[in-house]
Protein backbone atom coordinates (compact mmCIF):
# COMPACT_ATOMS: atom_id res chain seq x y z
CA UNK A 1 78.58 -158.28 -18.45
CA UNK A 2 82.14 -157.36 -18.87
CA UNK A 3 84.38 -158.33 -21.85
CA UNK A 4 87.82 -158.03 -21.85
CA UNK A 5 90.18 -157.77 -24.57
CA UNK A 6 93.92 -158.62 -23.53
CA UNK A 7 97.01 -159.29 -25.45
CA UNK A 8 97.05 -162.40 -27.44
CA UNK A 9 99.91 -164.19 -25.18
CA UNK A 10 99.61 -162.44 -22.10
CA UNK A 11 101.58 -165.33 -20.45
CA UNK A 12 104.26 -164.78 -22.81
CA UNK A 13 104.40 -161.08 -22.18
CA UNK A 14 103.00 -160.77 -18.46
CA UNK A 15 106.28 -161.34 -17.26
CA UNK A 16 108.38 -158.73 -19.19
CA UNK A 17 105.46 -156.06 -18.81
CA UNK A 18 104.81 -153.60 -15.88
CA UNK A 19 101.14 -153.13 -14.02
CA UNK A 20 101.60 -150.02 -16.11
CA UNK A 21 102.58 -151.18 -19.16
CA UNK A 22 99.74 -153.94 -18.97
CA UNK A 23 97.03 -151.33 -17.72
CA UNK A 24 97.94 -149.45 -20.97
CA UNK A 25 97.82 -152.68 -23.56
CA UNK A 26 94.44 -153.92 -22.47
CA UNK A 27 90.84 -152.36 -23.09
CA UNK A 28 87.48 -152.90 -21.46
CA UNK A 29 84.29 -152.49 -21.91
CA UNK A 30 81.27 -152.64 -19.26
CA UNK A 31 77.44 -152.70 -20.02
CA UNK A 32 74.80 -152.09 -17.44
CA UNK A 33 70.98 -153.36 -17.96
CA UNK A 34 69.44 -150.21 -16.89
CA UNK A 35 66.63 -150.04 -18.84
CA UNK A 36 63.98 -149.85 -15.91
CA UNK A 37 65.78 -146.78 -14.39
CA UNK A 38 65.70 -144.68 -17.88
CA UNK A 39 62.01 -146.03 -18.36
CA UNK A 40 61.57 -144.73 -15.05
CA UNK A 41 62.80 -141.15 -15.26
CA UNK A 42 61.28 -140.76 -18.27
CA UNK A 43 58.00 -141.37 -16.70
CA UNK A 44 58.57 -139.00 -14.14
CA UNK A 45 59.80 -136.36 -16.41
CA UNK A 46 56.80 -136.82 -18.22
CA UNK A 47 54.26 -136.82 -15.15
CA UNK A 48 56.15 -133.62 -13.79
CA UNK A 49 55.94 -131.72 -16.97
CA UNK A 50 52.08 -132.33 -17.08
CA UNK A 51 51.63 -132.10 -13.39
CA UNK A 52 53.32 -128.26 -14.23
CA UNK A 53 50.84 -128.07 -16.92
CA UNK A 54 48.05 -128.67 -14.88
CA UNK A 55 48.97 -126.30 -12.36
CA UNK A 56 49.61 -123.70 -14.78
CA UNK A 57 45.62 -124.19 -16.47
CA UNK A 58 44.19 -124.60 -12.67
CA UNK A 59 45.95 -120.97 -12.13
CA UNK A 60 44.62 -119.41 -15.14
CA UNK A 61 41.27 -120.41 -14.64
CA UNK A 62 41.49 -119.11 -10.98
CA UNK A 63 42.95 -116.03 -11.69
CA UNK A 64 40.36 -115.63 -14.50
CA UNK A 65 37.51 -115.94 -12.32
CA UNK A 66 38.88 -114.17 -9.58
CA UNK A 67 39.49 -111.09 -12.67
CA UNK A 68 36.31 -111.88 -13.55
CA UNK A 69 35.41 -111.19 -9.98
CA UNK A 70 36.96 -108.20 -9.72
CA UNK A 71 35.77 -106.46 -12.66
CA UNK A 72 31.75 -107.47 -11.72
CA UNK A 73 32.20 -106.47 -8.40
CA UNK A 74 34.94 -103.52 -8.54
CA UNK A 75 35.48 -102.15 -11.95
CA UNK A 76 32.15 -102.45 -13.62
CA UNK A 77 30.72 -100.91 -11.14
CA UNK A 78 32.74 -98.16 -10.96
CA UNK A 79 33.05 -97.56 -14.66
CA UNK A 80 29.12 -97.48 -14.62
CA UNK A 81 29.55 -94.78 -11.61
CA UNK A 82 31.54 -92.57 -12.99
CA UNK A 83 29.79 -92.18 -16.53
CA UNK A 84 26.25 -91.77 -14.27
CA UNK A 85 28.52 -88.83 -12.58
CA UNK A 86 28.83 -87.55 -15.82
CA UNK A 87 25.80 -87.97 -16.96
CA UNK A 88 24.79 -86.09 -13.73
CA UNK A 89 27.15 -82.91 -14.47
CA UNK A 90 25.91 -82.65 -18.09
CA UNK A 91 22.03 -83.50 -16.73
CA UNK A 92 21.46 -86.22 -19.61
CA UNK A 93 19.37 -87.94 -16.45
CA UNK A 94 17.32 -89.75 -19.02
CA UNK A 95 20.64 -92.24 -19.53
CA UNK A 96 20.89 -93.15 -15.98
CA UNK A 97 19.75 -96.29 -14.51
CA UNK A 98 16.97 -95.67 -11.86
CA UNK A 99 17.77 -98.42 -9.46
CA UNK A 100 20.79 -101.25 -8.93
CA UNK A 101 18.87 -103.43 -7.19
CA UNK A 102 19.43 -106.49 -9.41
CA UNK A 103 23.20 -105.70 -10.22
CA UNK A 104 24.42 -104.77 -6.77
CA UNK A 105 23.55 -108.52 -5.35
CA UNK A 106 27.21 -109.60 -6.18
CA UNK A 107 29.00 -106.46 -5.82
CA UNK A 108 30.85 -105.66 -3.14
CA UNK A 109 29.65 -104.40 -0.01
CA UNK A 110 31.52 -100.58 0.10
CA UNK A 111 30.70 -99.96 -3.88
CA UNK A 112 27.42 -100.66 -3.05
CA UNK A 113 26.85 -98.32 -0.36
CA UNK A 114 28.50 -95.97 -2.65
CA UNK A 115 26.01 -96.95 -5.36
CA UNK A 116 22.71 -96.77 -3.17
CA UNK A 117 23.84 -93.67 -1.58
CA UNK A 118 24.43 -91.93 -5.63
CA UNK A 119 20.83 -93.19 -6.37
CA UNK A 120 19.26 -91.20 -3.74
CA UNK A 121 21.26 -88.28 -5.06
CA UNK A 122 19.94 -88.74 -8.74
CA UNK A 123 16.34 -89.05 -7.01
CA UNK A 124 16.65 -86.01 -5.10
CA UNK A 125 18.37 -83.87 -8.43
CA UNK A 126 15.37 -85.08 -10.44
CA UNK A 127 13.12 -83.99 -7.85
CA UNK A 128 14.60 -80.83 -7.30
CA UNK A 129 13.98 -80.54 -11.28
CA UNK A 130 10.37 -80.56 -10.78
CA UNK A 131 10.53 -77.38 -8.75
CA UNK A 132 13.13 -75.70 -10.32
CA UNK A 133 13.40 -75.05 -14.27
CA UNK A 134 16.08 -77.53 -15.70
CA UNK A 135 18.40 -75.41 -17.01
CA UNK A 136 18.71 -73.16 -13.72
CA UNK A 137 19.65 -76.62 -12.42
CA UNK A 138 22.31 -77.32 -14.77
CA UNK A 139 23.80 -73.32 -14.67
CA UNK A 140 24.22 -74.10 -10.73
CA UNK A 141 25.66 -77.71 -10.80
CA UNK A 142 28.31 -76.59 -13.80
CA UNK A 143 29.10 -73.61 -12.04
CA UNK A 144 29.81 -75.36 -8.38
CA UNK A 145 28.46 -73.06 -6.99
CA UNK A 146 25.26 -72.02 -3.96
CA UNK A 147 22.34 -70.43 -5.33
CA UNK A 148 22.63 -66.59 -4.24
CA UNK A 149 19.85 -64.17 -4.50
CA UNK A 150 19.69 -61.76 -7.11
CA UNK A 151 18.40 -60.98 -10.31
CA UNK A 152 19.54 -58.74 -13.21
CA UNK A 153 17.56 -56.54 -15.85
CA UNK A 154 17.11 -58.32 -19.18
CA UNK A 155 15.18 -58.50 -22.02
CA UNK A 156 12.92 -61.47 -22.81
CA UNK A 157 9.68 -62.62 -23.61
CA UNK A 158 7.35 -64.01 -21.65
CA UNK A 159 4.21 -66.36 -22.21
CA UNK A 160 1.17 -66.27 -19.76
CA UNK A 161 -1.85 -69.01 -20.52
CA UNK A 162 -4.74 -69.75 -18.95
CA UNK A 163 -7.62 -72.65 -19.18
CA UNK A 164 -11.15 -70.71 -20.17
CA UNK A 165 -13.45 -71.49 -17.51
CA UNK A 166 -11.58 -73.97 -15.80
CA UNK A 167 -13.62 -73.40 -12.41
CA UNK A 168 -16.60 -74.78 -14.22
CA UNK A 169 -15.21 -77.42 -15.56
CA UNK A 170 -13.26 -79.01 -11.90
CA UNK A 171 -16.75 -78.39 -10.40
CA UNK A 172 -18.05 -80.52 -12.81
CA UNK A 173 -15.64 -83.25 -12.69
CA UNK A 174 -14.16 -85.57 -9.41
CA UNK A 175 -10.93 -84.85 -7.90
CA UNK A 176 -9.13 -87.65 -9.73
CA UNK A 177 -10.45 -86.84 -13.69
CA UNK A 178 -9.88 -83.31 -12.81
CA UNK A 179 -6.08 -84.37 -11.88
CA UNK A 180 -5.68 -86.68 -15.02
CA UNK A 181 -6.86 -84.27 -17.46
CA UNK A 182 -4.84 -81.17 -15.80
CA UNK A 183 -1.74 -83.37 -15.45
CA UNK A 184 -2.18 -84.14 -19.33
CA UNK A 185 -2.70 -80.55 -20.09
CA UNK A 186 0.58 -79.92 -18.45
CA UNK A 187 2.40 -82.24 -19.77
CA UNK A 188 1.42 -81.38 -23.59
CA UNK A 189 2.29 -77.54 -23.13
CA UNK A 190 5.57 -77.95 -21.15
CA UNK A 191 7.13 -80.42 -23.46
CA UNK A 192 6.37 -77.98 -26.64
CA UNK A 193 7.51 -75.01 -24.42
CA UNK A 194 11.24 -77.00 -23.52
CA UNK A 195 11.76 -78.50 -27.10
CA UNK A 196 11.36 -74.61 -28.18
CA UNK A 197 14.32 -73.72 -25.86
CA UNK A 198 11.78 -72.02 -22.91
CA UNK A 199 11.23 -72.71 -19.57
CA UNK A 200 8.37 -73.12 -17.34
CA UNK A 201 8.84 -70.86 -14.39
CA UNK A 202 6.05 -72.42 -12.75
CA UNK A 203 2.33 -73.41 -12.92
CA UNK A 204 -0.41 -70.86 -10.90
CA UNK A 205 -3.33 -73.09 -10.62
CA UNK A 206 -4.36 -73.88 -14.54
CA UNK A 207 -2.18 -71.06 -15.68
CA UNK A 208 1.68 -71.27 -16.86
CA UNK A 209 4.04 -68.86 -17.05
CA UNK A 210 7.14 -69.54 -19.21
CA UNK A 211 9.84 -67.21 -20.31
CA UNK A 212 12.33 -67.49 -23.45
CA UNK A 213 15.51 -65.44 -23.54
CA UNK A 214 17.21 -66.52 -20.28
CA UNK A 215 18.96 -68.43 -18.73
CA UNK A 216 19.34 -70.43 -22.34
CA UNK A 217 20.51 -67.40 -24.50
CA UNK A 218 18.48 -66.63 -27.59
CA UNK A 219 18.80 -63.31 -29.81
CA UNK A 220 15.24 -65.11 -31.52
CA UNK A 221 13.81 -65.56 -27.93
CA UNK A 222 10.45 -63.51 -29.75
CA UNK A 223 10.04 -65.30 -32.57
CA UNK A 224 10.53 -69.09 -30.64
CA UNK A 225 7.79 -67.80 -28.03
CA UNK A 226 5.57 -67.34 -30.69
CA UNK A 227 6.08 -70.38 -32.40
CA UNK A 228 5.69 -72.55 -29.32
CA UNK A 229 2.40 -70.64 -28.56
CA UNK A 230 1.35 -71.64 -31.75
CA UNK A 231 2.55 -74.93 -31.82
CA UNK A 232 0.02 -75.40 -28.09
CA UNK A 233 -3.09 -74.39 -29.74
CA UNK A 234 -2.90 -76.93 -32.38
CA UNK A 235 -1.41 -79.51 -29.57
CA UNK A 236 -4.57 -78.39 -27.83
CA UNK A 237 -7.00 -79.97 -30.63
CA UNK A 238 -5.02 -83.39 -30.17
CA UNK A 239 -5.60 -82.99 -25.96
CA UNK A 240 -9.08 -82.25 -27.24
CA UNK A 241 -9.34 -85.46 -29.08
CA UNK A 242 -7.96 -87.41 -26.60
CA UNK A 243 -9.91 -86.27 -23.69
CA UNK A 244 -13.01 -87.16 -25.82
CA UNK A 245 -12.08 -90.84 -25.29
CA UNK A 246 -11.69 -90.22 -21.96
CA UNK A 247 -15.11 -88.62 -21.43
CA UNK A 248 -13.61 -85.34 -20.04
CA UNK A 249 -14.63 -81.84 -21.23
CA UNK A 250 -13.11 -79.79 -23.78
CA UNK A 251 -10.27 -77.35 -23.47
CA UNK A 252 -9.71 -73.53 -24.78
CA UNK A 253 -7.10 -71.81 -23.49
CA UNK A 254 -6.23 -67.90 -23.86
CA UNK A 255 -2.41 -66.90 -24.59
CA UNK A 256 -0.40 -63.68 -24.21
CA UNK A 257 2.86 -63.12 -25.22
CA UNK A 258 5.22 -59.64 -24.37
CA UNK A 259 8.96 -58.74 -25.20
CA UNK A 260 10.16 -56.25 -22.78
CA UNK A 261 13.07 -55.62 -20.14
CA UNK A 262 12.40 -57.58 -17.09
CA UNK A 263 13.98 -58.69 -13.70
CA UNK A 264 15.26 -62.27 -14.06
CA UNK A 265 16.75 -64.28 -11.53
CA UNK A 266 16.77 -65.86 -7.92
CA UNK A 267 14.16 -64.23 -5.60
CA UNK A 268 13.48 -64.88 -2.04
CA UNK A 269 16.07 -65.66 0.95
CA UNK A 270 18.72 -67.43 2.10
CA UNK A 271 16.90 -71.06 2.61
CA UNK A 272 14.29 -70.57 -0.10
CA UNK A 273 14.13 -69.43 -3.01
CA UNK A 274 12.38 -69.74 -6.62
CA UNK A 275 13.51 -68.64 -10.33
CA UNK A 276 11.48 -65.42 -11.53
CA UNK A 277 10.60 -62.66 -13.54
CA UNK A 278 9.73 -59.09 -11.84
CA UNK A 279 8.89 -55.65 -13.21
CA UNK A 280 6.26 -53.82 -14.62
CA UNK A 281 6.85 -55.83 -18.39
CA UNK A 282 6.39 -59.10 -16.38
CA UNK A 283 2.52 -58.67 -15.84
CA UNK A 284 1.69 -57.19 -19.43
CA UNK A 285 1.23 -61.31 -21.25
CA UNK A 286 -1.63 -61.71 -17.80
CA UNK A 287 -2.90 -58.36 -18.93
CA UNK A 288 -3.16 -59.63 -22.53
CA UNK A 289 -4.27 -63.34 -21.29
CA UNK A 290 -7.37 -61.85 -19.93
CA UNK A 291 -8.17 -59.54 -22.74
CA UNK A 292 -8.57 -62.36 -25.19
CA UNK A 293 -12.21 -62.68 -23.48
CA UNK A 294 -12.63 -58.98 -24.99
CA UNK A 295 -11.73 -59.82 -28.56
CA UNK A 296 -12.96 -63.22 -29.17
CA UNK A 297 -9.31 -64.42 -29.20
CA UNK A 298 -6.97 -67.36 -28.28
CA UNK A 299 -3.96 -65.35 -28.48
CA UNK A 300 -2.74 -61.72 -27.98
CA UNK A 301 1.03 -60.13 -28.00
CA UNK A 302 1.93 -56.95 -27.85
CA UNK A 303 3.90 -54.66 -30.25
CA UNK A 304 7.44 -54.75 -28.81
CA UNK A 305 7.10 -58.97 -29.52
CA UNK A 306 5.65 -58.18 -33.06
CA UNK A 307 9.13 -55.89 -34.22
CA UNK A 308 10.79 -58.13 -32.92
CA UNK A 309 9.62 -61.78 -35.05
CA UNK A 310 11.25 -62.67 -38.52
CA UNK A 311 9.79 -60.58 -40.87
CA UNK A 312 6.77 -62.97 -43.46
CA UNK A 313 7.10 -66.23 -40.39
CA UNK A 314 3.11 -65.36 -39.21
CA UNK A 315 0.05 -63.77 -40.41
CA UNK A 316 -1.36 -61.06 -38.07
CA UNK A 317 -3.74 -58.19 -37.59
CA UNK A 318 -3.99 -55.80 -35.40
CA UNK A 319 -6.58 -56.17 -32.60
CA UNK A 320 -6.85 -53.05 -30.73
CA UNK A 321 -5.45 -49.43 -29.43
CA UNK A 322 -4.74 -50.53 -25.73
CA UNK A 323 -2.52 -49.33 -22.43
CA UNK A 324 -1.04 -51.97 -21.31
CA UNK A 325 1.93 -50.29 -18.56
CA UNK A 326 0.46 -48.53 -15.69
CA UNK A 327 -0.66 -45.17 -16.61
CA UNK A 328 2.50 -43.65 -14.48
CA UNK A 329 4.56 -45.47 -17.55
CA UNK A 330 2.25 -45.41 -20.22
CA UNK A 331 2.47 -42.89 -23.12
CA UNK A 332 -0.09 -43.37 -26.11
CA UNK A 333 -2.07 -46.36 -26.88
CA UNK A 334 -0.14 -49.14 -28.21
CA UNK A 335 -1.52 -51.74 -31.14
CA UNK A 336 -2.06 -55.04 -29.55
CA UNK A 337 -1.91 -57.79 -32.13
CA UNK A 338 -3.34 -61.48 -32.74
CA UNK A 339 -1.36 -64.16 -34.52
CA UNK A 340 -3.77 -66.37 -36.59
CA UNK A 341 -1.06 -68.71 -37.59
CA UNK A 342 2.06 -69.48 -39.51
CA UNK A 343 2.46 -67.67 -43.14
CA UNK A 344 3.48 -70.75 -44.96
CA UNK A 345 1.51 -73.48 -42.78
CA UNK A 346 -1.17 -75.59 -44.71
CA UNK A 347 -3.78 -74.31 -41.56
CA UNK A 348 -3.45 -70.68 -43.11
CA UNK A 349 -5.31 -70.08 -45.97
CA UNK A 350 -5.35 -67.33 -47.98
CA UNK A 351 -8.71 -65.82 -47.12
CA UNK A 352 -7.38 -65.39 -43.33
CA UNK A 353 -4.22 -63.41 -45.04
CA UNK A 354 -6.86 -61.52 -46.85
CA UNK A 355 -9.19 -60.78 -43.40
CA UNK A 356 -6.23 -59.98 -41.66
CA UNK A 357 -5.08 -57.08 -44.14
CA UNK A 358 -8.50 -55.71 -44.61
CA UNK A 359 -8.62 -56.14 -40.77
CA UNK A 360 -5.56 -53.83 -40.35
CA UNK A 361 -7.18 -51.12 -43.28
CA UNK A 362 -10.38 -50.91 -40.77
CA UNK A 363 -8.23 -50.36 -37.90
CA UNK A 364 -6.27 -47.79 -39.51
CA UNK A 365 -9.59 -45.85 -40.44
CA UNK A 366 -10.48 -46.01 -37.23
CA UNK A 367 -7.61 -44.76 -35.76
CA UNK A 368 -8.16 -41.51 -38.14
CA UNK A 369 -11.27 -41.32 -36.39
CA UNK A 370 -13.39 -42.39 -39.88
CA UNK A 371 -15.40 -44.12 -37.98
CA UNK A 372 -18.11 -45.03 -40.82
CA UNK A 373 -15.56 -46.71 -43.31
CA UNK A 374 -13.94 -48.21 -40.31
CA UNK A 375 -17.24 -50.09 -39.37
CA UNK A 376 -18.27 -51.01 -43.33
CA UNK A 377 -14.37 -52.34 -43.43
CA UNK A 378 -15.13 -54.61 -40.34
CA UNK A 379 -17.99 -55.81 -41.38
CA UNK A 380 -16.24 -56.91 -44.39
CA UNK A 381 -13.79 -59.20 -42.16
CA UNK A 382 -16.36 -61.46 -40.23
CA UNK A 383 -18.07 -63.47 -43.30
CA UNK A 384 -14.74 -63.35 -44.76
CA UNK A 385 -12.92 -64.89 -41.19
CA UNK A 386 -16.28 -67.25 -40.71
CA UNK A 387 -15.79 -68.78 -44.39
CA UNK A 388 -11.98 -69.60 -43.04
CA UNK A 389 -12.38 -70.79 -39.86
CA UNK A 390 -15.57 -72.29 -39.16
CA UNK A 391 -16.54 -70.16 -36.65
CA UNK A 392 -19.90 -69.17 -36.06
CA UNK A 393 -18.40 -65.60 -36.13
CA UNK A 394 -14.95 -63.17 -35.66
CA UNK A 395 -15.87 -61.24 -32.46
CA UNK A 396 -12.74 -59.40 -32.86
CA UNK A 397 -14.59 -57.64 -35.74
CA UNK A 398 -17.33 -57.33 -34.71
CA UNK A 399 -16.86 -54.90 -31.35
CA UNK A 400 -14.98 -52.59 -33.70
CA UNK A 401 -17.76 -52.39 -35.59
CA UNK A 402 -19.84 -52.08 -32.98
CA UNK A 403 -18.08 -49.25 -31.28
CA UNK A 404 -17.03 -47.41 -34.49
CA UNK A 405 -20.51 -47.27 -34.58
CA UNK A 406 -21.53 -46.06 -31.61
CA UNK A 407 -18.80 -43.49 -32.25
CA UNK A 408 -19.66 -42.48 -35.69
C-alpha cells in the first residue's frame, strides 16, 4: 500500500517546477505486511535460545557424570590410598580396610592393580607383626631403614611366665582344646602386657617373655612391669571362669620379674634375625619363674625391680636370701621378694599388709641367725595369710619355719 501526498495543484505547478524541486515538495510513505516474517524470526530466536539451553543442561549433566566418574574411579581411590599409606607409616593398621573387593569393580583398571598390589603389602606388614614385636616394626618403617644386627647394653626389666603343669594338662586334652585354650591364654596376657607399654619378645612353648624399657622408652619401665604382672593374675581368674564354660582345666601360672642391664637388640644374621634380650640379667625372671614352686608363690622379683617401683604402689614381703647371678658374679645373698598386690586395691586387705610386715620381722630374725623367734614369727604369718586369702595355707611361711627350725 503506498500513499502519496503531492501538492494540492500539481497541474498548476508541475510545469513551473523541476524533477528536483518536485522530488523535494512531495512525501511518501510505504507499508509492508510482514507480519509472518517477524512471527517467524521470533520463533526461531526463541527455538535457538532453548535449543542453546538444552545443550548447555545435556553438557552439565555429562560432564557431571563423567566428574562423577572420575572421582569413583580416580580420586577416591587415591585419596583412600594415600591415607591407608599413612596409616601404614604411623602403623594405626586397625583403620585400614582389609580387602577392595567390592569397591574396585568400577575403578579403573591401573588404580586397581595399584590397590590389590598395597593389600598384599598391608597383609604381609601385619604378618610380619606377628613375628616381630610391633613397635620394632614401626622404629624400622619410620626410620627407612634395613634391619642391621646389633644390640646395645641397657637397662630394663624383664617378665618371664610360665603355665604350672602345663604338660599334664595338653596330655589330658585333644590337639584342638589344647590350641583354643593356649591361644586364649595368649591372647589375655599379651593384650595387658601392650596396653602397659611392653612387648612380647616371643612365646617358648606356654612361657612368655616380655620386656619393658625398650624400644618404647620408659624411666617407670619397673613399676609398669609390675603392674601388668599383676594386672595377668587377676585376668587369669576371668580365663579361669571362662574356660569353665568351656569344659577346659584350670590355669596357674608362676611370674618373675628382674631390673638389670641387659643386651637389647637385633640378634642373628644377615637374612634372619629376631628382637632379644642377652646377658647374664636376662635369665634371672626364669630363675625366679621356677622358684615360685619353692615358696608357694605366683610371683617373684628381685631386689634391683623392688628399689626401683614408686614408693607405697604394692604390698610386699620378702621371700628369701637367694643367688640369683652365677656364682662368678654373685656377691652375698640377695632378698628376693613377692608382690601380693596393689596397696590401695579393694583385693588387698589389711590383714595381708599386716602378714607381710610380720613376714619381713621373721625374715629379719632369721637373717641374725635367731632362728627360734624367726620360726614363732612365721608361724604367726600362715593363719594370719590363710584368714586373707582363702588358702588352705602360706607355704612361703611355712619352709622358713621349717628350716629355721631345723637350724635352731
Amino acid at each position: 500500500l503506498s500513499i502519496l501526498r503531492l501538492p494540492t495543484s500539481l497541474e498548476d505547478t508541475a510545469e513551473t517546477l523541476d524533477d528536483n524541486a518536485l522530488n523535494a515538495t512531495m512525501t511518501s510513505l510505504a507499508v509492508v505486511d510482514a507480519r509472518d516474517v517477524v512471527e517467524f524470526e521470533a520463533e526461531m530466536s526463541i527455538f535457538t535460545t532453548l535449543l542453546v539451553i538444552v545443550i548447555i543442561l545435556f553438557g552439565i549433566a555429562f560432564l557431571t557424570r563423567d566428574m562423577t566418574y572420575l572421582s569413583t574411579s580416580l580420586l577416591k581411590p587415591l585419596r583412600n590410598l594415600a591415607e591407608e599409606m599413612r596409616m601404614i607409616v604411623h602403623l594405626q593398621l586397625a583403620g585400614c580396610e582389609e580387602s577392595h573387593e567390592v569397591q574396585t569393580r568400577h575403578v579403573v583398571a591401573e588404580i586397581d592393580l595399584i590397590q590389590r598390589i598395597f593389600d598384599n603389602m598391608k597383609k604381609a606388614i601385619k604378618s610380619w607383626g606377628k613375628y616381630v614385636p610391633w613397635p620394632v616394626v614401626k622404629i624400622l618403617l619410620q626410620a627407612g631403614e634395613d634391619a642391621i644386627a646389633g644390640v646395645r647394653e641397657e637397662e630394663v626389666t624383664v617378665f618371664f611366665s610360665d603355665i604350672a603343669s602345663f604338660t599334664t594338662i595338653v596330655e589330658t586334652l585333644p590337639p584342638e582344646k589344647s590350641l583354643l585354650l593356649l591361644s586364649r591364654y595368649f591372647n589375655d596376657m599379651s593384650k595387658v602386657i601392650d596396653d602397659s607399654g611392653g612387648i612380647v619378645i616371643e612365646f617358648i612353648g606356654d612361657a612368655i617373655l616380655a620386656v619393658w624399657g625398650t624400644p618404647i622408652k620408659d624411666p617407670d619401665h619397673a613399676t609398669q612391669a609390675v603392674k601388668s604382672t599383676v594386672r595377668m593374675l587377676q585376668a587369669l581368674d576371668r580365663l579361669n571362669e571362662w574356660s569353665a564354660t568351656k569344659e577346659l582345666p584350670q590355669v596357674k601360672i608362676r611370674c618373675g620379674v628382674h631390673t638389670g642391664p641387659m643386651l637389647v637388640g637385633n640378634m642373628g644374621f644377615k637374612s634372619r634375625m629376631k628382637y632379644g634380650i642377652v646377658g647374664e640379667h636376662a635369665n634371672i625372671p626364669m630363675r625366679l619363674e621356677e622358684l615360685n614352686k619353692n615358696y608357694g608363690t605366683s610371683m617373684l622379683l628381685s631386689r634391683s625391680t623392688l628399689n626401683k617401683l614408686k614408693r607405697g604402689h604394692f604390698v610386699v614381703r620378702p621371700i628369701d636370701f637367694l643367688h640369683l647371678l652365677p656364682a662368678r658374679l654373685a656377691g652375698k645373698s640377695d632378698v628376693v621378694y613377692q608382690v601380693l598386690g596393689r596397696a590401695r586395691s579393694s583385693r588387698t586387705s589389711q590383714p595381708v599388709v599386716q602378714a607381710a610386715k610380720v613376714h619381713a620381722q621373721a625374715l629379719m630374725e632369721y637373717r641374725r641367725r635367731n632362728f627360734g623367734q624367726a620360726a614363732s614369727l612365721f608361724a604367726k604369718v600362715g593363719p594370719i595369710m590363710q584368714d586373707a586369702t582363702g588358702a588352705e595355707q602360706d607355704e612361703a611361711s611355712m619352709v622358713l619355719m621349717k628350716r629355721s627350725l631345723a637350724y635352731e
